[in-house]
PDB file of N, CA and C in Angstrom:
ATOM      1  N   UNK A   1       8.169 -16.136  21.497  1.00  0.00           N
ATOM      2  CA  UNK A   1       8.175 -16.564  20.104  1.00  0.00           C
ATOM      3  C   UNK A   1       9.626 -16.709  19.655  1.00  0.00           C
ATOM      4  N   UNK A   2       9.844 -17.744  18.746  1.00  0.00           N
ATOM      5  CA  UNK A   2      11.146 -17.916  18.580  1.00  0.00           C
ATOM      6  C   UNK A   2      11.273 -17.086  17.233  1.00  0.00           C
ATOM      7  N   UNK A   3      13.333 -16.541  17.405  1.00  0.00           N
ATOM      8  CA  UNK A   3      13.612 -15.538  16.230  1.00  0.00           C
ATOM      9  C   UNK A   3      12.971 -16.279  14.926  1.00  0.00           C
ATOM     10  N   UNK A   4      12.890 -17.517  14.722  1.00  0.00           N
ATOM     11  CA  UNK A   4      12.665 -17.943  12.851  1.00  0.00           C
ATOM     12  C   UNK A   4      10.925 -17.268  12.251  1.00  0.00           C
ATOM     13  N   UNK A   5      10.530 -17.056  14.212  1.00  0.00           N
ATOM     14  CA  UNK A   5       8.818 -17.485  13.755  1.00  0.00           C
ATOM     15  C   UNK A   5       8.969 -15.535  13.386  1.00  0.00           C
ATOM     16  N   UNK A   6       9.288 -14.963  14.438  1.00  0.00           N
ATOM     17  CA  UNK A   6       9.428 -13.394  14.041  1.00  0.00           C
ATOM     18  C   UNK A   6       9.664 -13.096  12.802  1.00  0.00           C
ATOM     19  N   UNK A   7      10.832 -13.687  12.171  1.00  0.00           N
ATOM     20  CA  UNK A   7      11.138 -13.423  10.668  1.00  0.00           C
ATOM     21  C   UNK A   7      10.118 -13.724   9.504  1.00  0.00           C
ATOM     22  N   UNK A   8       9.324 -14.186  10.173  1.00  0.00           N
ATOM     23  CA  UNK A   8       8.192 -15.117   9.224  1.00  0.00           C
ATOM     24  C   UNK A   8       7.416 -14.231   9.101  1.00  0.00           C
ATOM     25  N   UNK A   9       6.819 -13.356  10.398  1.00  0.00           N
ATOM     26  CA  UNK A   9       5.751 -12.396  10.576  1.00  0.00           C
ATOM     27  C   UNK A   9       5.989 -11.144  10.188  1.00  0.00           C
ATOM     28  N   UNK A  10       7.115 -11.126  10.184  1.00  0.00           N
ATOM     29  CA  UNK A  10       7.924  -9.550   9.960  1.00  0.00           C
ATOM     30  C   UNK A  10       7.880 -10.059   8.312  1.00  0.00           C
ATOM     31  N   UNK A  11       8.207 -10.390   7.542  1.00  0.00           N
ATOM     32  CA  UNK A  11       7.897 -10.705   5.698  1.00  0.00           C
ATOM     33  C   UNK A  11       6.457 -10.760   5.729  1.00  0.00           C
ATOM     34  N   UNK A  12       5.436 -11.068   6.454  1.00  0.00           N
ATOM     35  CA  UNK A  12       4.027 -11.116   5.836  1.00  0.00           C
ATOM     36  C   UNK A  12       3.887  -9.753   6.152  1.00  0.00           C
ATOM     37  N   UNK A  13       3.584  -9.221   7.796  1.00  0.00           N
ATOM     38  CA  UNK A  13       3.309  -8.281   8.339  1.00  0.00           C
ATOM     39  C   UNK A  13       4.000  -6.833   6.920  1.00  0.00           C
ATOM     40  N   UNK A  14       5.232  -6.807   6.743  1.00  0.00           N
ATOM     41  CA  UNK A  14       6.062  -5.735   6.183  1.00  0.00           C
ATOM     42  C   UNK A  14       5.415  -5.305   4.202  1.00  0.00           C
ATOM     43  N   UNK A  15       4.929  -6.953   3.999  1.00  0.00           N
ATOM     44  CA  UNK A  15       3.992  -6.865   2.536  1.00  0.00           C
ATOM     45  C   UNK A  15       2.580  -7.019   2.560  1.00  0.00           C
ATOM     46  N   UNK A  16       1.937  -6.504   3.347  1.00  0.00           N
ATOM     47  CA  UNK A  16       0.700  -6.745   3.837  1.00  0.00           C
ATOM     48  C   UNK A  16      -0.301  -5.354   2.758  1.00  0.00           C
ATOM     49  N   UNK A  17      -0.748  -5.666   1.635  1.00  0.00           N
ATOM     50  CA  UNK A  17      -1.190  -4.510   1.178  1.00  0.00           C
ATOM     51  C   UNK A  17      -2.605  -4.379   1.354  1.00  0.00           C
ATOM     52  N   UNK A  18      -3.277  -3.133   2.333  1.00  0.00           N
ATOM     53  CA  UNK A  18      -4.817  -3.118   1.988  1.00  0.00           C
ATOM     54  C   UNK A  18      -5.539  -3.410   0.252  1.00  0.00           C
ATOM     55  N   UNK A  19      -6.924  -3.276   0.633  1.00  0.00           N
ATOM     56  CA  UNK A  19      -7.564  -3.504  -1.076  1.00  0.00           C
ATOM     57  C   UNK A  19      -7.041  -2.508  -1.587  1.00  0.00           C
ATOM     58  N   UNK A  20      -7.167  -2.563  -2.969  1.00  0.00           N
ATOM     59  CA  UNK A  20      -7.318  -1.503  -3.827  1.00  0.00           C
ATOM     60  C   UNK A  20      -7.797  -0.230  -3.793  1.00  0.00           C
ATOM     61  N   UNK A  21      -9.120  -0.277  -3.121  1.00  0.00           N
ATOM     62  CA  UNK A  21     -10.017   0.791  -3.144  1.00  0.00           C
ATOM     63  C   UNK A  21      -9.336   1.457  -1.653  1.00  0.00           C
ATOM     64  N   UNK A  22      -8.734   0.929  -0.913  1.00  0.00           N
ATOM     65  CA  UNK A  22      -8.287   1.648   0.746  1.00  0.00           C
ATOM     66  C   UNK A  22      -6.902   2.189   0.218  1.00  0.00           C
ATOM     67  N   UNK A  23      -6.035   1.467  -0.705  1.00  0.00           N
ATOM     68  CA  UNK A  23      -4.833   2.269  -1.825  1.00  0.00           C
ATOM     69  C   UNK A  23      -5.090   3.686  -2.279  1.00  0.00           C
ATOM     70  N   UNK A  24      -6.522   3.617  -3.209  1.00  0.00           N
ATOM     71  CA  UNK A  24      -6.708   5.067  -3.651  1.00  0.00           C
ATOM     72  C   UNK A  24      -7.226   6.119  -2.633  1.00  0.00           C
ATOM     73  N   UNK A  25      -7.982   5.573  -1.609  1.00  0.00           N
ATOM     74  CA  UNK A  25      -8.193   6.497  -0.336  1.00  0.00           C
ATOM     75  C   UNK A  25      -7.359   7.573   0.348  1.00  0.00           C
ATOM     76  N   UNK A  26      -6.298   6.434   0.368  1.00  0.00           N
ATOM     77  CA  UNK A  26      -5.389   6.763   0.940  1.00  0.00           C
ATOM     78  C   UNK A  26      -4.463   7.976   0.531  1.00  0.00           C
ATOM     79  N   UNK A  27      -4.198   7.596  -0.682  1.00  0.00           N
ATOM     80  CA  UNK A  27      -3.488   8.432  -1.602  1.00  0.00           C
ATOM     81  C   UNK A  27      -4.274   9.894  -1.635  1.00  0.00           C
ATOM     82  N   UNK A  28      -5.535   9.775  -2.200  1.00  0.00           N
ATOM     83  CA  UNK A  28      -6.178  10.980  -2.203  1.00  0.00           C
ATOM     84  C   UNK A  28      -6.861  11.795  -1.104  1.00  0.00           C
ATOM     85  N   UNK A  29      -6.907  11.050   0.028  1.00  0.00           N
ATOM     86  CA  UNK A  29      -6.489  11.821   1.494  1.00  0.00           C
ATOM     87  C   UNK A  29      -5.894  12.772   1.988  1.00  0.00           C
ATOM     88  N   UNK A  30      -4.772  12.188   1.272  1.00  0.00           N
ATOM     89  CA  UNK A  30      -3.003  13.080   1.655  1.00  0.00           C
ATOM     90  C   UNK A  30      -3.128  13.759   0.740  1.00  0.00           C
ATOM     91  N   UNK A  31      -3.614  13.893  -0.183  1.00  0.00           N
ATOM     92  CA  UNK A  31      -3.692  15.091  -1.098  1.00  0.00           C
ATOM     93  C   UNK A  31      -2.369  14.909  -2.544  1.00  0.00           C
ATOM     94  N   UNK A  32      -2.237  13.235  -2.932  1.00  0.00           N
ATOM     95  CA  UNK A  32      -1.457  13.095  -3.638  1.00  0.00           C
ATOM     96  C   UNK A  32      -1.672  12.939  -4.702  1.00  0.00           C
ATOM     97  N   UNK A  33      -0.733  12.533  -6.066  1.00  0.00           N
ATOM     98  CA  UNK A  33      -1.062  12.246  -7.245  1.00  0.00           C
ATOM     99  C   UNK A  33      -0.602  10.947  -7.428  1.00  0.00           C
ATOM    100  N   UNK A  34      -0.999   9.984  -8.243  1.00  0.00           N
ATOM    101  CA  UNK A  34      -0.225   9.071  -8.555  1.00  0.00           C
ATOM    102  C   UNK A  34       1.342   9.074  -9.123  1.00  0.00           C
ATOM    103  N   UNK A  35       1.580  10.025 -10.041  1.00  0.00           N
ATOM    104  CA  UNK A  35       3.032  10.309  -9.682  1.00  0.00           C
ATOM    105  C   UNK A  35       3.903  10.740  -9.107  1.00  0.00           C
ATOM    106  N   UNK A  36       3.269  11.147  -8.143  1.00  0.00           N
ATOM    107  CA  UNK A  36       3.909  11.517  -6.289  1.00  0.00           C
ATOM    108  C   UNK A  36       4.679  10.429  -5.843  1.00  0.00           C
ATOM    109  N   UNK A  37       3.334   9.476  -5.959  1.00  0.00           N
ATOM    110  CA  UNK A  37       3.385   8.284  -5.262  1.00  0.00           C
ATOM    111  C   UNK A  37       4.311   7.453  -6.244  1.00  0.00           C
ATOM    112  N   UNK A  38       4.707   7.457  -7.448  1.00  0.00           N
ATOM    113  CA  UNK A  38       5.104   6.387  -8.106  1.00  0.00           C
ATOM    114  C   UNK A  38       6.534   7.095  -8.033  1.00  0.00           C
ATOM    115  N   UNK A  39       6.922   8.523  -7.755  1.00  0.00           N
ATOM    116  CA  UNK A  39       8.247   9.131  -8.253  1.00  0.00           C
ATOM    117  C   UNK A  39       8.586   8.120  -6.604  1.00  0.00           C
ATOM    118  N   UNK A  40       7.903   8.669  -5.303  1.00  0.00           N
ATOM    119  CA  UNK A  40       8.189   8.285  -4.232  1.00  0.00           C
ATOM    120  C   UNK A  40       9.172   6.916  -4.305  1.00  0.00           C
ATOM    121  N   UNK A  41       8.000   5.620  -4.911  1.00  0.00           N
ATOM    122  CA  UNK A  41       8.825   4.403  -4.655  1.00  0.00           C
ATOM    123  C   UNK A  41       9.287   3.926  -5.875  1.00  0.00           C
ATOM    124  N   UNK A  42       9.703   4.964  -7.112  1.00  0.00           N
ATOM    125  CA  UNK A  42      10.682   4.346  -7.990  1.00  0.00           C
ATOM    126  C   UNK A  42      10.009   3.349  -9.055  1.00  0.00           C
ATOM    127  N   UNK A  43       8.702   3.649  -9.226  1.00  0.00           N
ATOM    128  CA  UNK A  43       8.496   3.442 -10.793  1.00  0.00           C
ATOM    129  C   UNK A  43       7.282   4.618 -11.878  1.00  0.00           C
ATOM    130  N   UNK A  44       6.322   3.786 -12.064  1.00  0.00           N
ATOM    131  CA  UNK A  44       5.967   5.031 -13.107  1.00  0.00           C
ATOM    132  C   UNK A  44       4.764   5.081 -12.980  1.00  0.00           C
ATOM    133  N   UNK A  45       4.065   5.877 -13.485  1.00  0.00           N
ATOM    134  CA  UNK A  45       2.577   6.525 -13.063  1.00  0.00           C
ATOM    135  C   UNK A  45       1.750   4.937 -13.179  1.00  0.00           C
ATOM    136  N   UNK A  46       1.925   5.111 -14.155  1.00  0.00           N
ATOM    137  CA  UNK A  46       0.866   3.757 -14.872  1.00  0.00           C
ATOM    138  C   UNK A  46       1.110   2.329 -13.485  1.00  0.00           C
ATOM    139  N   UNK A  47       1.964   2.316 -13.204  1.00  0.00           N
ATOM    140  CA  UNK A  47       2.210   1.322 -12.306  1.00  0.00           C
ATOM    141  C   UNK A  47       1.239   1.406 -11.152  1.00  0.00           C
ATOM    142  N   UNK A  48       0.919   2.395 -10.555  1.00  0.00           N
ATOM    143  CA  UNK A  48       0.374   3.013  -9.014  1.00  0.00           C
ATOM    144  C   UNK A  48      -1.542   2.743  -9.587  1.00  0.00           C
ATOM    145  N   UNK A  49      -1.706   2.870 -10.811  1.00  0.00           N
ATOM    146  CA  UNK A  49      -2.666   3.192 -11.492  1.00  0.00           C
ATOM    147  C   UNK A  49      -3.261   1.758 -11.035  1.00  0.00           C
ATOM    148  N   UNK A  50      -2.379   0.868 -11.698  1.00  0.00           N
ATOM    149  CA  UNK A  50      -2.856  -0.591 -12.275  1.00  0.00           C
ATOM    150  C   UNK A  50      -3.189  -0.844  -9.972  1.00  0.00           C
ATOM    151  N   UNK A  51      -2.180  -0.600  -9.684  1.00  0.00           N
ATOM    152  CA  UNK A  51      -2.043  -1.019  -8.112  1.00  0.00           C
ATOM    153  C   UNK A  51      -3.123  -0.917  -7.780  1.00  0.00           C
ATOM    154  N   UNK A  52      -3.929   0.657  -7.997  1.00  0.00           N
ATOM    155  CA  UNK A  52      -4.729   1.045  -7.285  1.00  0.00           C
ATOM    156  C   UNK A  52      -6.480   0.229  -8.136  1.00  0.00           C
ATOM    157  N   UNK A  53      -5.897  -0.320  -9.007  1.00  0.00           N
ATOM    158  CA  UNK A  53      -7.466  -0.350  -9.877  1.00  0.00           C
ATOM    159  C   UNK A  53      -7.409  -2.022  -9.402  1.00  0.00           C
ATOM    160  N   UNK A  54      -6.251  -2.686  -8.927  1.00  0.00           N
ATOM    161  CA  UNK A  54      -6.080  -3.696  -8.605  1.00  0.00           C
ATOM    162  C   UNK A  54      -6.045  -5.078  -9.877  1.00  0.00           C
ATOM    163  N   UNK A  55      -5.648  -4.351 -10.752  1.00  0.00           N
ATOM    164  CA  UNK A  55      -5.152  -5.079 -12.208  1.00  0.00           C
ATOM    165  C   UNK A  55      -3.987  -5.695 -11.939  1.00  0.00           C
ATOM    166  N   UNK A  56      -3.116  -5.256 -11.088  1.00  0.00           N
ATOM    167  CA  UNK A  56      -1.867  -5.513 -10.901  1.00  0.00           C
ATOM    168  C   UNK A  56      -1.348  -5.760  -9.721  1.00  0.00           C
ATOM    169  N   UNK A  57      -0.554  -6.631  -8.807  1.00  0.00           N
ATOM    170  CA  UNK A  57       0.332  -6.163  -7.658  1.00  0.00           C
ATOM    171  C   UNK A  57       1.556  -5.949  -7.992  1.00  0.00           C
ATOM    172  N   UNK A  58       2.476  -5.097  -7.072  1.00  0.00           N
ATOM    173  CA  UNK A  58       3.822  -5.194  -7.193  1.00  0.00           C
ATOM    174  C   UNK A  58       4.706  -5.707  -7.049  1.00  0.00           C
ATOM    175  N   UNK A  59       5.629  -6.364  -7.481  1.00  0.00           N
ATOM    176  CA  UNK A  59       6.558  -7.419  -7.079  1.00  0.00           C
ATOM    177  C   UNK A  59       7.431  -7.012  -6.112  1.00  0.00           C
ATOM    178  N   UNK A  60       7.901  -8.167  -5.175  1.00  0.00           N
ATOM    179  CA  UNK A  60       8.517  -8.025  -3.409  1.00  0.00           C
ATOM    180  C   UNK A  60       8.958  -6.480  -3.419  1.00  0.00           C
ATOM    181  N   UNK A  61       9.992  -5.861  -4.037  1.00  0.00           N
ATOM    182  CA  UNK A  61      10.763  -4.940  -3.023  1.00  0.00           C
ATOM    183  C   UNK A  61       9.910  -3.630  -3.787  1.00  0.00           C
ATOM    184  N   UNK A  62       9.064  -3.900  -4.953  1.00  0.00           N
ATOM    185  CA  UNK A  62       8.124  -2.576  -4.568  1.00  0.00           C
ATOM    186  C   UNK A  62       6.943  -2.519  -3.460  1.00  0.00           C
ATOM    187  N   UNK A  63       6.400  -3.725  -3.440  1.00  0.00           N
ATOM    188  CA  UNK A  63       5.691  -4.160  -2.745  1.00  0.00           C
ATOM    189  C   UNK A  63       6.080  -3.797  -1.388  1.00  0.00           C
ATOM    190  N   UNK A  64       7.155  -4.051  -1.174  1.00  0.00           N
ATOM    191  CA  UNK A  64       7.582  -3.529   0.491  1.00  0.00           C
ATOM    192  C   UNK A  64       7.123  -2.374   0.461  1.00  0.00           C
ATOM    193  N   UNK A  65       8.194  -1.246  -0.168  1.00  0.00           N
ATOM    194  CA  UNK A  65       8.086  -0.028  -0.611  1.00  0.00           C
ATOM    195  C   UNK A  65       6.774   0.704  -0.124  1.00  0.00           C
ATOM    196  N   UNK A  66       5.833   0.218  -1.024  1.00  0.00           N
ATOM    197  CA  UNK A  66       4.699   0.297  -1.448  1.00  0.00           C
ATOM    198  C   UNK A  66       3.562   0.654   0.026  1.00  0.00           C
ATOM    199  N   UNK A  67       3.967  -0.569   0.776  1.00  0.00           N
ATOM    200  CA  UNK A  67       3.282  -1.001   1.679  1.00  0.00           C
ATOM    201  C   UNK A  67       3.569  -0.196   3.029  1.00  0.00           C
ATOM    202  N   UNK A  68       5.371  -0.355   3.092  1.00  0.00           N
ATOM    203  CA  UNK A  68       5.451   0.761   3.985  1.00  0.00           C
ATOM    204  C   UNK A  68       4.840   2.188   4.143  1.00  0.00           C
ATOM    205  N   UNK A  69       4.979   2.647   2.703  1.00  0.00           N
ATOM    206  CA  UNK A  69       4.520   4.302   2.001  1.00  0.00           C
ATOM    207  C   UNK A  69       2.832   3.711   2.719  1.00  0.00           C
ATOM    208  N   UNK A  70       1.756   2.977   2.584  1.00  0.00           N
ATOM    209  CA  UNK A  70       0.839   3.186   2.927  1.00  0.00           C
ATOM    210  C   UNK A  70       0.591   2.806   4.164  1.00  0.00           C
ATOM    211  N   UNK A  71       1.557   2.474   4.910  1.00  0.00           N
ATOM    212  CA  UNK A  71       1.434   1.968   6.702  1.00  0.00           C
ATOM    213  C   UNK A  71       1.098   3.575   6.949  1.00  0.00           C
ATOM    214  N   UNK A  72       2.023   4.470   6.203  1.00  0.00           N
ATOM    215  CA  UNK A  72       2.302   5.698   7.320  1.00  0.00           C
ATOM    216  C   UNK A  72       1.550   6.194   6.734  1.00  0.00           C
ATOM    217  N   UNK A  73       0.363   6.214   5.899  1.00  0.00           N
ATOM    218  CA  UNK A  73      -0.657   7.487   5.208  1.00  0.00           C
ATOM    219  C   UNK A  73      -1.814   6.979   6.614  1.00  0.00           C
ATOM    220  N   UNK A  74      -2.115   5.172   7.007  1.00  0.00           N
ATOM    221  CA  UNK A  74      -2.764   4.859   7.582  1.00  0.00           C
ATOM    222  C   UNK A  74      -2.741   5.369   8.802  1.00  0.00           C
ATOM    223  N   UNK A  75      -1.370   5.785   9.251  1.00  0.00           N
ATOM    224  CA  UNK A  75      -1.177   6.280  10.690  1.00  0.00           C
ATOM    225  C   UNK A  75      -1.665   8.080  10.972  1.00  0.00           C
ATOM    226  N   UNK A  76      -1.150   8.232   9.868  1.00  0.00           N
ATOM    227  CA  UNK A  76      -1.741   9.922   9.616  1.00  0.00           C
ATOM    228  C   UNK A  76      -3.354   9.943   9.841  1.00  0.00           C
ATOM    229  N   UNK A  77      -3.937   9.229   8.762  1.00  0.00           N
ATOM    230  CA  UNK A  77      -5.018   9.235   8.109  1.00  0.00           C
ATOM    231  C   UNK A  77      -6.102   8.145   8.566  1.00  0.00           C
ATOM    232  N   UNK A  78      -6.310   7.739   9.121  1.00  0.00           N
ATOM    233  CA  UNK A  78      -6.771   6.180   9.814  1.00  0.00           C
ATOM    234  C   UNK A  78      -8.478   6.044   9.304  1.00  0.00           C
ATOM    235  N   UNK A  79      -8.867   7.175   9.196  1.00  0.00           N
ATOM    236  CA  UNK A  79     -10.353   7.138   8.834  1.00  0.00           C
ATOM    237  C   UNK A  79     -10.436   6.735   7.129  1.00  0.00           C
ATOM    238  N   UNK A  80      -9.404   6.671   6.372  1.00  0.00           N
ATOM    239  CA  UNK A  80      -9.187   6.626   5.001  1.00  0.00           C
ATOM    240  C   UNK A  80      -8.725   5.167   4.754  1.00  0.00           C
ATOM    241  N   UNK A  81      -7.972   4.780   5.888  1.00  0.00           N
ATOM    242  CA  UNK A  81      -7.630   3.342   6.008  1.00  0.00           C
ATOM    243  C   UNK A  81      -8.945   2.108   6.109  1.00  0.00           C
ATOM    244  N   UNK A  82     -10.002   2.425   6.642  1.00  0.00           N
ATOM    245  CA  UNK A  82     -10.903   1.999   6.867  1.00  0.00           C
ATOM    246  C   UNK A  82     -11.570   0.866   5.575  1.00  0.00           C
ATOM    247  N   UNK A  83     -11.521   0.200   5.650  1.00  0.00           N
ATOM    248  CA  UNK A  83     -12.431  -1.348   4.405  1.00  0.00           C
ATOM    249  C   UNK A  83     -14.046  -0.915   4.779  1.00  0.00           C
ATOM    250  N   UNK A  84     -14.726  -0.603   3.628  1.00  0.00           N
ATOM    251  CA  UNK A  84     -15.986  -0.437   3.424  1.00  0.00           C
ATOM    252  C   UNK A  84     -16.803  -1.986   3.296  1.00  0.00           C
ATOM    253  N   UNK A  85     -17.648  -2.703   3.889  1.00  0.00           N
ATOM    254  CA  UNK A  85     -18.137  -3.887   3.326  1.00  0.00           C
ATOM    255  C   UNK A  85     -18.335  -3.408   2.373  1.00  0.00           C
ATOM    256  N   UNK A  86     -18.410  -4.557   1.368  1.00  0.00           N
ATOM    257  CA  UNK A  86     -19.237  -4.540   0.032  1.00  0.00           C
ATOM    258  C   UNK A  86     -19.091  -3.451  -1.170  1.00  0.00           C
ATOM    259  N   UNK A  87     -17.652  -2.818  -0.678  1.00  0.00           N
ATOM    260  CA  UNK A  87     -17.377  -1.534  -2.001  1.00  0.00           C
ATOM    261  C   UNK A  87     -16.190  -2.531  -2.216  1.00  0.00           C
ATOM    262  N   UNK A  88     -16.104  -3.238  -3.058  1.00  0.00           N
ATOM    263  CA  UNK A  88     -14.563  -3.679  -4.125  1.00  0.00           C
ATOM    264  C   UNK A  88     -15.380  -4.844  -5.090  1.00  0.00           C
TER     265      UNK A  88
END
């Protein structure tokens, strides 16, 4: 694969956010709060809230943030990562 096409996959792959409902899983898995999670990537409760109820997404570099913070709950936690058919 050529370097331009990598760079391409690495920006989708790096903002890739599960649903909403695999967001709050996740979170409450690990045994967190939403302002855990919002002190974590630098904004405010209400923000993680809207994320998780899916009112809202985050714009690019929370969104990275965001996404990374839930790559690694998925790696911990993988049974929480899981998409339910037909629950969203």
């Amino acid at each position: 694969m050529s370097d331009p096409l990598r760079r391409v996959d690495a920006l989708v792959d790096d903002d890739t956010l599960p649903s909403p409902r695999v967001r709050q899983q996740l979170r409450v898995t690990a045994g967190l709060t939403q302002a855990e999670v919002a002190d974590a990537i630098g904004v405010k409760r209400v923000a993680v809230a809207r994320w998780e109820a899916g009112v809202a997404k985050p714009h690019r570099g929370n969104r990275l943030k965001y996404a990374h913070f839930l790559r690694r709950l998925a790696q911990k936690f993988p049974a929480a990562a899981k998409e339910v058919p037909g629950e969203d």
